[in-house]
N, C-alpha and C. Protein backbone atom coordinates (compact mmCIF):
# COMPACT_ATOMS: atom_id res chain seq x y z
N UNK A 1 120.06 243.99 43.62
CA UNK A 1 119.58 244.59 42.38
C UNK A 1 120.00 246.08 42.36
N UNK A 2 120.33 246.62 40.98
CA UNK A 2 121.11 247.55 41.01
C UNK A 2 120.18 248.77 41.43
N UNK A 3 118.63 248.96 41.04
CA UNK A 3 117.85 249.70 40.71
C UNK A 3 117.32 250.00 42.26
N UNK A 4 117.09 248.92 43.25
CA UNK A 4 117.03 248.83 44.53
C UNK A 4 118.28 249.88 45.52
N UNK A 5 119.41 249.48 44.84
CA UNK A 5 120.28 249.93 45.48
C UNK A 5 120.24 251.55 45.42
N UNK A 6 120.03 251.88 44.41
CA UNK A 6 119.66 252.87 43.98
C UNK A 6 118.96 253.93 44.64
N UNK A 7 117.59 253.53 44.28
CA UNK A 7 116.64 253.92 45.24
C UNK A 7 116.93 253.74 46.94
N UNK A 8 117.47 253.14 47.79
CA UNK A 8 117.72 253.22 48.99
C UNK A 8 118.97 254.41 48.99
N UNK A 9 119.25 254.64 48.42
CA UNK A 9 120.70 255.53 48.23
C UNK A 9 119.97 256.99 48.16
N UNK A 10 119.06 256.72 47.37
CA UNK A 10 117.86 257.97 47.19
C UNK A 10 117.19 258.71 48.47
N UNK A 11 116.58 257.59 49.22
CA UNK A 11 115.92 258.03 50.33
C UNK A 11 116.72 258.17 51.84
N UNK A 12 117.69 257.81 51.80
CA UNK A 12 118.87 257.97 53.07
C UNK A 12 119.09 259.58 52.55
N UNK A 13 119.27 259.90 51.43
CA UNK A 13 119.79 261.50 50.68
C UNK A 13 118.50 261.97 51.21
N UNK A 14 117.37 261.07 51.05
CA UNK A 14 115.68 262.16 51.58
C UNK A 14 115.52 262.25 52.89
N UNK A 15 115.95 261.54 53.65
CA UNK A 15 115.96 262.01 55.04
C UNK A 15 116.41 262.34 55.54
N UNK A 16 117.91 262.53 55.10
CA UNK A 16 119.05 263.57 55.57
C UNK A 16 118.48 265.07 55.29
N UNK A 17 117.85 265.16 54.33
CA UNK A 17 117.89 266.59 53.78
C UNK A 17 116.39 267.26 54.34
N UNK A 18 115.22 266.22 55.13
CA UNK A 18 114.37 266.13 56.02
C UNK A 18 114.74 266.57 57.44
N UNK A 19 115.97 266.78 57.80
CA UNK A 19 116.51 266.54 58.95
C UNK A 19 116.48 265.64 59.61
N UNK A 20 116.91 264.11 59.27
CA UNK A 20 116.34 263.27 59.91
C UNK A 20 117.81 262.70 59.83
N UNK A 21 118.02 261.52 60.75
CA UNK A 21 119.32 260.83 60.72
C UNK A 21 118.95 259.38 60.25
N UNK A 22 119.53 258.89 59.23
CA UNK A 22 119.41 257.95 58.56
C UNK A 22 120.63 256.53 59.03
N UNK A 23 121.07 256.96 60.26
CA UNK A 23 121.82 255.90 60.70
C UNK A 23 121.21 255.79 62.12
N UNK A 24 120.40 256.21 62.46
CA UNK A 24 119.86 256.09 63.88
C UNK A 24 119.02 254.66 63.91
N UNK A 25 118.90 254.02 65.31
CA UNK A 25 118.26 252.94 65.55
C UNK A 25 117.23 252.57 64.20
N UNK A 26 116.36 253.73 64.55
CA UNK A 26 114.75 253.35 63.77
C UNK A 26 114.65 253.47 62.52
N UNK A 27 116.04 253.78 61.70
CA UNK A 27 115.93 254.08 59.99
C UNK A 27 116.93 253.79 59.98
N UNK A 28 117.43 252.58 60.37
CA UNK A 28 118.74 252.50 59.65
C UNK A 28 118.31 251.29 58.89
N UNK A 29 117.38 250.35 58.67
CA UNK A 29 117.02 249.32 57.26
C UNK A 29 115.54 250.36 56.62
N UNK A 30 115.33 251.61 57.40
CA UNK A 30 114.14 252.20 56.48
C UNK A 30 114.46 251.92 54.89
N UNK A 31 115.44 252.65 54.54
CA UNK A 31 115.77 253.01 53.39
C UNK A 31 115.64 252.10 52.31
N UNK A 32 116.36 251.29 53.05
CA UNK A 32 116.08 249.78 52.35
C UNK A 32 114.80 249.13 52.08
N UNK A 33 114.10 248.91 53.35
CA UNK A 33 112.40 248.68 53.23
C UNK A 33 111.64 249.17 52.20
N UNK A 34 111.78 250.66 52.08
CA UNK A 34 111.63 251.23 51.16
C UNK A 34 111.37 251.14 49.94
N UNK A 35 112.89 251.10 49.62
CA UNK A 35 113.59 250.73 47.82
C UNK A 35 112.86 249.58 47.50
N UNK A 36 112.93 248.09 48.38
CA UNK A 36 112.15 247.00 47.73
C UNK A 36 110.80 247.30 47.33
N UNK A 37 109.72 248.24 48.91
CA UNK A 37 108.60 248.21 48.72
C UNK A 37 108.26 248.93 47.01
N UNK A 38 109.30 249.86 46.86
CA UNK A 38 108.87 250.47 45.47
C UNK A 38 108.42 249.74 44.46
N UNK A 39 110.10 248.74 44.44
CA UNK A 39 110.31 248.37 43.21
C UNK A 39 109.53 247.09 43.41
N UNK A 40 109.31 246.08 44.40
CA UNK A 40 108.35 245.11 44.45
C UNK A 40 107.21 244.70 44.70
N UNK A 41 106.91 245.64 44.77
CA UNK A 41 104.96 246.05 44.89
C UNK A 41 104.58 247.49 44.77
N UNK A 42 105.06 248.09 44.80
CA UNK A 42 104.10 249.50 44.61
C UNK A 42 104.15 249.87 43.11
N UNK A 43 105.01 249.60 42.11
CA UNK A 43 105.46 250.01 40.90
C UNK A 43 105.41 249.04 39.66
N UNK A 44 105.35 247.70 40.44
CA UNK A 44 105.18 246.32 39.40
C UNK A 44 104.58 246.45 38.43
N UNK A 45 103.37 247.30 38.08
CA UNK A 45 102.76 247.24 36.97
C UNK A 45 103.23 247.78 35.80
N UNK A 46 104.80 248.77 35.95
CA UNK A 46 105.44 248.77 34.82
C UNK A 46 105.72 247.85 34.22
N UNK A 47 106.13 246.75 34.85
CA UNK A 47 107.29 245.27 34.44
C UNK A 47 106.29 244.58 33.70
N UNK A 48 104.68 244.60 33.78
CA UNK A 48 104.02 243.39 33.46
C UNK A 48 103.42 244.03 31.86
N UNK A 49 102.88 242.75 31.27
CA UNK A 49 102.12 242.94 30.43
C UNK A 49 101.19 242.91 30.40
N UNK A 50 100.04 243.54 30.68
CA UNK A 50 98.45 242.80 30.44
C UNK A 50 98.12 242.05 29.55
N UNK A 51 98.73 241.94 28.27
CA UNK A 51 98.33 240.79 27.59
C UNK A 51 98.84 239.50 28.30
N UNK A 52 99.88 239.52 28.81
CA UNK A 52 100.54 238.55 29.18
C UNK A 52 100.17 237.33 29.95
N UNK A 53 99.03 238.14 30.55
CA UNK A 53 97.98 237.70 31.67
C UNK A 53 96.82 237.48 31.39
N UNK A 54 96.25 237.86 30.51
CA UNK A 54 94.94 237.61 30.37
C UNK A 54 94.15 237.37 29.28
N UNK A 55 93.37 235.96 29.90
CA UNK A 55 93.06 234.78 29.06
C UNK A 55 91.72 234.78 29.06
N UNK A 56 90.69 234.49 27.83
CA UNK A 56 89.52 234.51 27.90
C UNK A 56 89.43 233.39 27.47
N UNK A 57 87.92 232.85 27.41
CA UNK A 57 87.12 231.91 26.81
C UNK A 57 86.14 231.90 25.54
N UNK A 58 85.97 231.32 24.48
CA UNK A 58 85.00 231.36 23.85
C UNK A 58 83.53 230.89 24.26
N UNK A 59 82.76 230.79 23.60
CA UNK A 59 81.36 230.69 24.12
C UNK A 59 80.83 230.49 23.30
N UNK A 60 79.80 229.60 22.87
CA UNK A 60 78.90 229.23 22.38
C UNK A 60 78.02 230.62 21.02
N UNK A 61 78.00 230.21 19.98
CA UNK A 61 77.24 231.30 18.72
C UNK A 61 76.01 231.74 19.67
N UNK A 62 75.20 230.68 19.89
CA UNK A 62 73.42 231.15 20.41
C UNK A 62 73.83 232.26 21.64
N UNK A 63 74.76 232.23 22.05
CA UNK A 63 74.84 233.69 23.44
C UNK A 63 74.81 234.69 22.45
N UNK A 64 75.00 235.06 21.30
CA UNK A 64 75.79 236.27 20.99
C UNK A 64 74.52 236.63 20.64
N UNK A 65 73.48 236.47 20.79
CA UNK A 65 71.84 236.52 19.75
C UNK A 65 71.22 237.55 20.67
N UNK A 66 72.18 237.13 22.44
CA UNK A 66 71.79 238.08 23.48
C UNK A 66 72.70 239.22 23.86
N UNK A 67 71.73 240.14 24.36
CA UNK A 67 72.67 241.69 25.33
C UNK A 67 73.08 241.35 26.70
N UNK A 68 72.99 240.18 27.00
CA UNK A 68 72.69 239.93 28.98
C UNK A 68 74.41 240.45 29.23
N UNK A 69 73.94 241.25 30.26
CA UNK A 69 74.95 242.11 31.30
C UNK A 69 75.97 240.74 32.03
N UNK A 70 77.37 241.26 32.40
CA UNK A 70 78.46 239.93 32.93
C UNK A 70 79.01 241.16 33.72
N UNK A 71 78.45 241.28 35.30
CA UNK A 71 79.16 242.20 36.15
C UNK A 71 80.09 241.67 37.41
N UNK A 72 81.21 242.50 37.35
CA UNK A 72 82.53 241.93 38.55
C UNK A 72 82.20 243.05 39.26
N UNK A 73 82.16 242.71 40.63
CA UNK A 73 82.19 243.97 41.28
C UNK A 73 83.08 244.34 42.61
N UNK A 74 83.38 245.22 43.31
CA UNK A 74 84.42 244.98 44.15
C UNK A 74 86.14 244.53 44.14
N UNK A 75 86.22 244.67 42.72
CA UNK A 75 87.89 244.61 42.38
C UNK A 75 88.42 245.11 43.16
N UNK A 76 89.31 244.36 43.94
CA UNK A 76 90.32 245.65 44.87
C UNK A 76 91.39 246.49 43.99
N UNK A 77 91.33 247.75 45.03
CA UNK A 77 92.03 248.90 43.37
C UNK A 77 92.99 249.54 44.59
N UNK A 78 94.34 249.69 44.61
CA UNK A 78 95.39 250.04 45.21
C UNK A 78 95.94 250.49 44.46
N UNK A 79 96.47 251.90 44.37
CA UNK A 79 97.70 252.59 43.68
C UNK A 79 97.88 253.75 44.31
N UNK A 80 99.16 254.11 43.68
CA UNK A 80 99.50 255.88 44.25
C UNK A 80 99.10 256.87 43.31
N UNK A 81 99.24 258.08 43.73
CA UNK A 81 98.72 259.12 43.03
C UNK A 81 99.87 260.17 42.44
N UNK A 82 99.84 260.14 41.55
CA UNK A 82 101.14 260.51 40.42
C UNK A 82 101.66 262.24 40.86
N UNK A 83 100.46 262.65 41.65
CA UNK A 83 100.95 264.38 41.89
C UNK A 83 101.30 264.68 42.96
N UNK A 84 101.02 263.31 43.85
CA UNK A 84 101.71 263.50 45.67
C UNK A 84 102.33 262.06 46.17
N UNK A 85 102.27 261.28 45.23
CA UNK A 85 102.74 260.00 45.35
C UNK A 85 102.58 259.12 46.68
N UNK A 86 100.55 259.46 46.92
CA UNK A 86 100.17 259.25 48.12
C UNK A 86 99.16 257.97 47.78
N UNK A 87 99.11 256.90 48.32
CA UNK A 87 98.00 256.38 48.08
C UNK A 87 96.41 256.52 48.00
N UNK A 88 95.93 255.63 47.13
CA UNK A 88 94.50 255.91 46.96
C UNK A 88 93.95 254.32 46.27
N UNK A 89 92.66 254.09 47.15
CA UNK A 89 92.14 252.60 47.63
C UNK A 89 90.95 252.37 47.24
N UNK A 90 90.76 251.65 46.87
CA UNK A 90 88.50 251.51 46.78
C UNK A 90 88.47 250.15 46.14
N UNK A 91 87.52 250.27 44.97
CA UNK A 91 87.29 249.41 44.48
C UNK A 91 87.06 249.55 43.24
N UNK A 92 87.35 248.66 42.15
CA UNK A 92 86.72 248.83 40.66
C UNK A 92 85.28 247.49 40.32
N UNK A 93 84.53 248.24 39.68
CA UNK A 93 83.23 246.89 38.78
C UNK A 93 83.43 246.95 38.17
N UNK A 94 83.21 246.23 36.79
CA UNK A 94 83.27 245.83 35.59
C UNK A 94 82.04 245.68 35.14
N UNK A 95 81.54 245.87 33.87
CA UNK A 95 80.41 245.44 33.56
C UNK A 95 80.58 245.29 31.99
N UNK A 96 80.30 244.01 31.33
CA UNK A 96 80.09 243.63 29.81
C UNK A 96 79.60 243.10 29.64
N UNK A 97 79.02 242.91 27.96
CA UNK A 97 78.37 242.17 27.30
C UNK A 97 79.15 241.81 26.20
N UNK A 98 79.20 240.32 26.71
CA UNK A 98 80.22 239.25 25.93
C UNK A 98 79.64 239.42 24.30
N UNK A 99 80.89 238.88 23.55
CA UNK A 99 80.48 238.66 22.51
C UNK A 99 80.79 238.07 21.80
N UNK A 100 80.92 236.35 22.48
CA UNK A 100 81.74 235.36 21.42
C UNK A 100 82.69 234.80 23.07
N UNK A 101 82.59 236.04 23.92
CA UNK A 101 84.26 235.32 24.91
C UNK A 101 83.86 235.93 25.95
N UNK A 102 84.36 235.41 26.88
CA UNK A 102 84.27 235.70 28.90
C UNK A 102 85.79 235.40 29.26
N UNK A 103 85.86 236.26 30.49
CA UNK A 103 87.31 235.93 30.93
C UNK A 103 86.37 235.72 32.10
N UNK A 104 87.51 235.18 32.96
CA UNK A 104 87.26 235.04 34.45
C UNK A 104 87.91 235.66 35.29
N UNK A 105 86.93 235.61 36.25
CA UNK A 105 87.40 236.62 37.77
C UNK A 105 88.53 236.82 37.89
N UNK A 106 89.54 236.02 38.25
CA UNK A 106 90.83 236.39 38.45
C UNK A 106 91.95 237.32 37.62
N UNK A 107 91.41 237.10 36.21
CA UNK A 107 92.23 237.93 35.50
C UNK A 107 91.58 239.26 35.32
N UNK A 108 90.36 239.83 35.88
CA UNK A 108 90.07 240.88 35.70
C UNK A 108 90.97 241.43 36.80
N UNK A 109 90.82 240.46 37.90
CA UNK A 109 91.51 241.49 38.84
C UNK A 109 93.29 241.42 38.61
N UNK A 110 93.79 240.78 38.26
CA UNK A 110 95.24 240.16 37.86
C UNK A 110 95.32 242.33 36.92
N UNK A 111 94.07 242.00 36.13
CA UNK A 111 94.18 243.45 34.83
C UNK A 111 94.45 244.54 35.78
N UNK A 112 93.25 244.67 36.44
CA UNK A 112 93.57 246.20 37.83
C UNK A 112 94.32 246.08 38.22
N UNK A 113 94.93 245.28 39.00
CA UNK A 113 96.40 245.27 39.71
C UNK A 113 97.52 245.56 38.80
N UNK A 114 97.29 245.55 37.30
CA UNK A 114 98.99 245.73 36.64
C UNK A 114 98.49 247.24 36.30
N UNK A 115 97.77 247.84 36.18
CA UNK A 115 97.02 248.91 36.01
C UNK A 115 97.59 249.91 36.98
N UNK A 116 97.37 249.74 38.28
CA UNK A 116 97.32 250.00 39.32
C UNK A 116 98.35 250.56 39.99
N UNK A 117 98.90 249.36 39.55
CA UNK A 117 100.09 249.02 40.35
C UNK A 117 101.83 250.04 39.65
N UNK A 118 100.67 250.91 38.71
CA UNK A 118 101.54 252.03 38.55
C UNK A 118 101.29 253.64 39.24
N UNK A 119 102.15 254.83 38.70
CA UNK A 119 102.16 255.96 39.48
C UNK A 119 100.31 256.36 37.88
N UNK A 120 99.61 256.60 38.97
CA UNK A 120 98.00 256.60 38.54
C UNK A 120 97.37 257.96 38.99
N UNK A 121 96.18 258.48 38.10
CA UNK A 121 95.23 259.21 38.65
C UNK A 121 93.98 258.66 38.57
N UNK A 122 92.73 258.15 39.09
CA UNK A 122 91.81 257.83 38.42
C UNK A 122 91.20 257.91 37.61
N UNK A 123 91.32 259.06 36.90
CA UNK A 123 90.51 259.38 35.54
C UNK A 123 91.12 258.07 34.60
N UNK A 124 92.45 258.54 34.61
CA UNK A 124 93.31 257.77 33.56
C UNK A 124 92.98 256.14 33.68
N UNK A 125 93.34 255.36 34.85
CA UNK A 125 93.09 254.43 36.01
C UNK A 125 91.72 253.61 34.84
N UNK A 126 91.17 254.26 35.06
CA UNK A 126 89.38 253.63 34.72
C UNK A 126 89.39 253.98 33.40
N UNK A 127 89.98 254.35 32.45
CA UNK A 127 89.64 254.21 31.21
C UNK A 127 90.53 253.29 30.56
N UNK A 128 92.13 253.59 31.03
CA UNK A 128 93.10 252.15 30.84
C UNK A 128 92.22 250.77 31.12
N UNK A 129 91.68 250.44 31.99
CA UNK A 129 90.49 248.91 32.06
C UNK A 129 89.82 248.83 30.93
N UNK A 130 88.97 249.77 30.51
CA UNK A 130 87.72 250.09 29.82
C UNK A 130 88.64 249.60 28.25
N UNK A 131 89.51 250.95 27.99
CA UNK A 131 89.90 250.51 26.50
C UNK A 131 90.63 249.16 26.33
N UNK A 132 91.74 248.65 27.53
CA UNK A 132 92.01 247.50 27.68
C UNK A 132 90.66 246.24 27.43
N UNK A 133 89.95 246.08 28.18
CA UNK A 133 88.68 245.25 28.20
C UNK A 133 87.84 245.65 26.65
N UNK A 134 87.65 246.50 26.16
CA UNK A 134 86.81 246.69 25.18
C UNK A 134 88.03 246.06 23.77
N UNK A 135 89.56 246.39 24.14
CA UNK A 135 90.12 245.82 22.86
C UNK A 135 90.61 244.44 22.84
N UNK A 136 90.87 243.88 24.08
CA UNK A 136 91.26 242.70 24.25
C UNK A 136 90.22 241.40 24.17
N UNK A 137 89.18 241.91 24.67
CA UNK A 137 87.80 241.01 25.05
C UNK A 137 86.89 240.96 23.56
N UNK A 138 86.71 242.14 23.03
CA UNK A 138 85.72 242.60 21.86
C UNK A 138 84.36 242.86 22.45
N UNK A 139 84.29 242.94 23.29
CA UNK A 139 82.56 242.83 24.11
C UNK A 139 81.73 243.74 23.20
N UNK A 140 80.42 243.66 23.10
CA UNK A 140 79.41 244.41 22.64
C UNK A 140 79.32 245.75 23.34
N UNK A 141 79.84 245.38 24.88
CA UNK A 141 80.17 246.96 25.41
C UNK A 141 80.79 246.74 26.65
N UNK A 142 81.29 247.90 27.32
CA UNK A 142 81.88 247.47 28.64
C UNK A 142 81.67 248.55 29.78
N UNK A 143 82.00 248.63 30.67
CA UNK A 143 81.94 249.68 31.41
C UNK A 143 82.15 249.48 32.90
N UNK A 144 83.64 250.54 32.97
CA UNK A 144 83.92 250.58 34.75
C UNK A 144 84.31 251.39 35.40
N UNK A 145 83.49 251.01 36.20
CA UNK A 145 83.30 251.93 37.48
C UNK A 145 84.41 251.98 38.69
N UNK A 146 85.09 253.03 39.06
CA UNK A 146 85.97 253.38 39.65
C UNK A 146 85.97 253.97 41.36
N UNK A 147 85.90 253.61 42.34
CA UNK A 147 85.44 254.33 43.83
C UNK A 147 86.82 253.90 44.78
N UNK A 148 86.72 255.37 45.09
CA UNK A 148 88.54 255.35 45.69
C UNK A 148 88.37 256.36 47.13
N UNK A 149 88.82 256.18 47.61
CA UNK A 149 89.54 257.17 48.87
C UNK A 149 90.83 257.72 48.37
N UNK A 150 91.27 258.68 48.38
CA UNK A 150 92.25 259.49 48.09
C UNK A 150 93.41 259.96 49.39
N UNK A 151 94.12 259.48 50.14
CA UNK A 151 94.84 259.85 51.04
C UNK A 151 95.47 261.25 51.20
N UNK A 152 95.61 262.12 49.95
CA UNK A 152 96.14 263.09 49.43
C UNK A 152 95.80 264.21 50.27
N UNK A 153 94.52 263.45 50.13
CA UNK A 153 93.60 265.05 51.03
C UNK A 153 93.52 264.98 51.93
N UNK A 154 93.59 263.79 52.84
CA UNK A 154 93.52 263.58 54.46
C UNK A 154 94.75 264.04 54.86
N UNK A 155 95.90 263.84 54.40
CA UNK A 155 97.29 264.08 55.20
C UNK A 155 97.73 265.70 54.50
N UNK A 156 97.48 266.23 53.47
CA UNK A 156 97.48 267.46 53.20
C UNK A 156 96.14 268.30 52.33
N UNK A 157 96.32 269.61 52.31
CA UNK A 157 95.22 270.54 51.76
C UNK A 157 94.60 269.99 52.45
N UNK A 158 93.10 269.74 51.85
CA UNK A 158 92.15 270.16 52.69
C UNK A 158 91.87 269.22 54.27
N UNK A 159 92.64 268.13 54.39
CA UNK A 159 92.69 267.58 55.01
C UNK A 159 91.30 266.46 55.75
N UNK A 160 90.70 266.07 54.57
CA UNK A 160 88.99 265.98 55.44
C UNK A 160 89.39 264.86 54.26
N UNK A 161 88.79 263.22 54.29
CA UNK A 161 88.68 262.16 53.47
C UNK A 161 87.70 262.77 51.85
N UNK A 162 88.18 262.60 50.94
CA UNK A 162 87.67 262.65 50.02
C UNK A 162 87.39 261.39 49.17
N UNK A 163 85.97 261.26 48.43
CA UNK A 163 85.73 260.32 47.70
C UNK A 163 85.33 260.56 46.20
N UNK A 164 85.80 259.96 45.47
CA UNK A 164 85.72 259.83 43.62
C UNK A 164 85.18 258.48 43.09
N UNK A 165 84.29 258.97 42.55
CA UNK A 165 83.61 257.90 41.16
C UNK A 165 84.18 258.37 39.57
N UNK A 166 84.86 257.43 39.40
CA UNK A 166 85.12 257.63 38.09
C UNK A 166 84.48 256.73 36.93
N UNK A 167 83.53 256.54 35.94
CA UNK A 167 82.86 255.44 34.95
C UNK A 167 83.52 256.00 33.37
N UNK A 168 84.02 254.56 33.05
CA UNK A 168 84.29 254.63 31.41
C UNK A 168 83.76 254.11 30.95
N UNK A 169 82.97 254.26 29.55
CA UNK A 169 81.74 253.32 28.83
C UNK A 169 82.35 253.38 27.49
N UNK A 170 82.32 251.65 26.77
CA UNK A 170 82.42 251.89 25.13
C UNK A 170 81.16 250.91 24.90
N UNK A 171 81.19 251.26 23.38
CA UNK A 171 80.15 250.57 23.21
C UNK A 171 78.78 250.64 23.13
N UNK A 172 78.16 249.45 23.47
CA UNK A 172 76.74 249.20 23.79
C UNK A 172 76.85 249.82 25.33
N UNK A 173 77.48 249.77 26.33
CA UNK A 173 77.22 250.61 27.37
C UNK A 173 77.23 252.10 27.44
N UNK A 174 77.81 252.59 26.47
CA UNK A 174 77.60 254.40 26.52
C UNK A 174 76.86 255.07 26.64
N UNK A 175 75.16 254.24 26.26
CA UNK A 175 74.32 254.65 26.43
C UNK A 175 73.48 255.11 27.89
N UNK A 176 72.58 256.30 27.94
CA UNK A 176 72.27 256.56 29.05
C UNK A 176 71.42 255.57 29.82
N UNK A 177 70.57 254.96 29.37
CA UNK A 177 69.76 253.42 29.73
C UNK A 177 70.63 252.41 30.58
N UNK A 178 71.86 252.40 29.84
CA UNK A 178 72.84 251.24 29.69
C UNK A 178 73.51 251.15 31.54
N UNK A 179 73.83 252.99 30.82
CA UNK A 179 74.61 253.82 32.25
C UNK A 179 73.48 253.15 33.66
N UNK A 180 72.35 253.49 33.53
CA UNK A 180 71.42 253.36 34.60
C UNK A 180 71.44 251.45 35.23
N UNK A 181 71.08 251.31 34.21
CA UNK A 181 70.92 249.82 34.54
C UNK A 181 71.92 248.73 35.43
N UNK A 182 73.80 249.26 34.90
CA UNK A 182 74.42 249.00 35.86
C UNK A 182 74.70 249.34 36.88
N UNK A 183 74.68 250.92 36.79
CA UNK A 183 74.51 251.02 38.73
C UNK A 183 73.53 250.92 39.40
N UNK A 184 72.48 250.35 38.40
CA UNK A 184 71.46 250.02 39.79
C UNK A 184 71.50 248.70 40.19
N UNK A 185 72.20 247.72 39.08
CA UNK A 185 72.39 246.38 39.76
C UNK A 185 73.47 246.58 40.35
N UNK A 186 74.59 247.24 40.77
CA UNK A 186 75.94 247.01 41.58
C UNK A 186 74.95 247.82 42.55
N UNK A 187 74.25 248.82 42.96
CA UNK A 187 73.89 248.97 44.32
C UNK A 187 72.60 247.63 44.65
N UNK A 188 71.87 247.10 43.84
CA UNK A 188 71.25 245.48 44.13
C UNK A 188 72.16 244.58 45.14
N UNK A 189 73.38 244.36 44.22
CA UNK A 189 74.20 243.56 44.39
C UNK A 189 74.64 243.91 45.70
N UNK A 190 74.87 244.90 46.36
CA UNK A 190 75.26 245.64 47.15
C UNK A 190 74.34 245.37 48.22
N UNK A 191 73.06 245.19 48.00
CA UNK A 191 71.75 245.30 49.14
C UNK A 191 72.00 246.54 49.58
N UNK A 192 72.36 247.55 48.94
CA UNK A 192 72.04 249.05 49.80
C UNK A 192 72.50 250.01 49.06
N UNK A 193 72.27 251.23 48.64
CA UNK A 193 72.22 252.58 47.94
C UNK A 193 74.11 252.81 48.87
N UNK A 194 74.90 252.48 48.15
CA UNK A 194 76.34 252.80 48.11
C UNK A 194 77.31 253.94 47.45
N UNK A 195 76.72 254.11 46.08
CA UNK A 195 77.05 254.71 45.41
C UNK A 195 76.61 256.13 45.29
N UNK A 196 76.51 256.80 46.17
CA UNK A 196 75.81 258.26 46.68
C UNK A 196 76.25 259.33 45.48
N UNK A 197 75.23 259.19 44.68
CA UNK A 197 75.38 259.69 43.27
C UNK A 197 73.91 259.40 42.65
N UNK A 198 73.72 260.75 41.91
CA UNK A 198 72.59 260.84 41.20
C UNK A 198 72.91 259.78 39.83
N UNK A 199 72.08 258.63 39.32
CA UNK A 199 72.51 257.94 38.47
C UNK A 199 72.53 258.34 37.46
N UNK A 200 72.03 259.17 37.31
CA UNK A 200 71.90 260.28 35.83
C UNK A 200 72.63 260.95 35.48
N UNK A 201 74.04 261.56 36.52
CA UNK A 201 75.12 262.41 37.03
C UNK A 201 76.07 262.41 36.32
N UNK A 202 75.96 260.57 36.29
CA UNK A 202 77.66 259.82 35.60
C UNK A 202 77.55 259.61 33.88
């Protein structure tokens, strides 16, 4: 692939200019390793569509009469970080109230991963889900919650692990009630106070 080739052509030029020798034993398929890892998993979420992927269900009129909460929690959330192009890991929840339709587990997470699986900051990260899920789904409301480790900071500046909560709310969840109620069932769900944050904060 031309774009592969490319990119390995790229990073043999980056480690030369690293001082590094790019024909020596231990990097001489780096480059290569590389170029695929970019273009075949670290970056995929350009190529995809989220619509493309994700399929809901209808549901029954008498649900819609109700507000009852539909929470995912523990999405695995992998991407890089667009200003050091360092990884950053955690997890995303979900939380809605259907309205007419439910998707299932897999395509929420199928959604984070094409999300993700681009050059990301979390702010951005967690509201792409939110407006995605609130326009695709129609829910009465939605809201997700974002918890990451940041690598950025461990390997440079300040050098000490840093952690981020990021929450996007539309809807019937925007509210401050709304706000409360789901993080106190994802730390339930949890069996233990996880989310080391004043709930009132977010």
């Amino acid at each position: 692939m031309e774009v592969i080739k490319r990119i390995e052509e790229i990073f043999k030029e980056l480690l030369t200019l690293v001082g590094e020798d790019p024909g020596r034993e231990g990097l001489i398929e780096t480059p290569s390793r590389v170029a695929r890892m970019w273009v075949e998993e670290l970056t995929t979420g350009y190529k995809v569509d989220p619509n493309d992927i994700f399929k809901y269900f209808n549901i029954a009129d008498d649900y819609e009469k109700h507000d009852d909460l539909v929470i995912v929690r523990d999405v695995p959330l992998r991407s890089l970080c667009e200003h050091h192009l360092l990884p950053f890991f955690g997890y995303i929840h979900i939380a809605y109230v259907p309205n007419g339709r439910i998707v299932g587990f897999s395509k929420l997470a199928r959604v984070v991963d094409v999300f993700s699986r681009r050059l990301q900051v979390q702010e951005r990260l967690t509201n792409e889900v939110a407006d995605f899920m609130f326009g695709k789904l129609t829910p009465k409301g939605v809201m997700v919650i974002a918890e990451a480790y940041h690598t950025c900071t461990i390997v440079r500046g300040v050098k000490e692990p840093m952690y981020m909560v990021t929450r996007a709310a539309r809807g019937s969840l925007s509210n401050e009630n709304s706000r409360i109620e789901v993080l106190a069932l994802l730390n339930l769900a949890k069996g233990k106070q996880v989310l080391n944050i004043d709930l009132r904060s977010i």
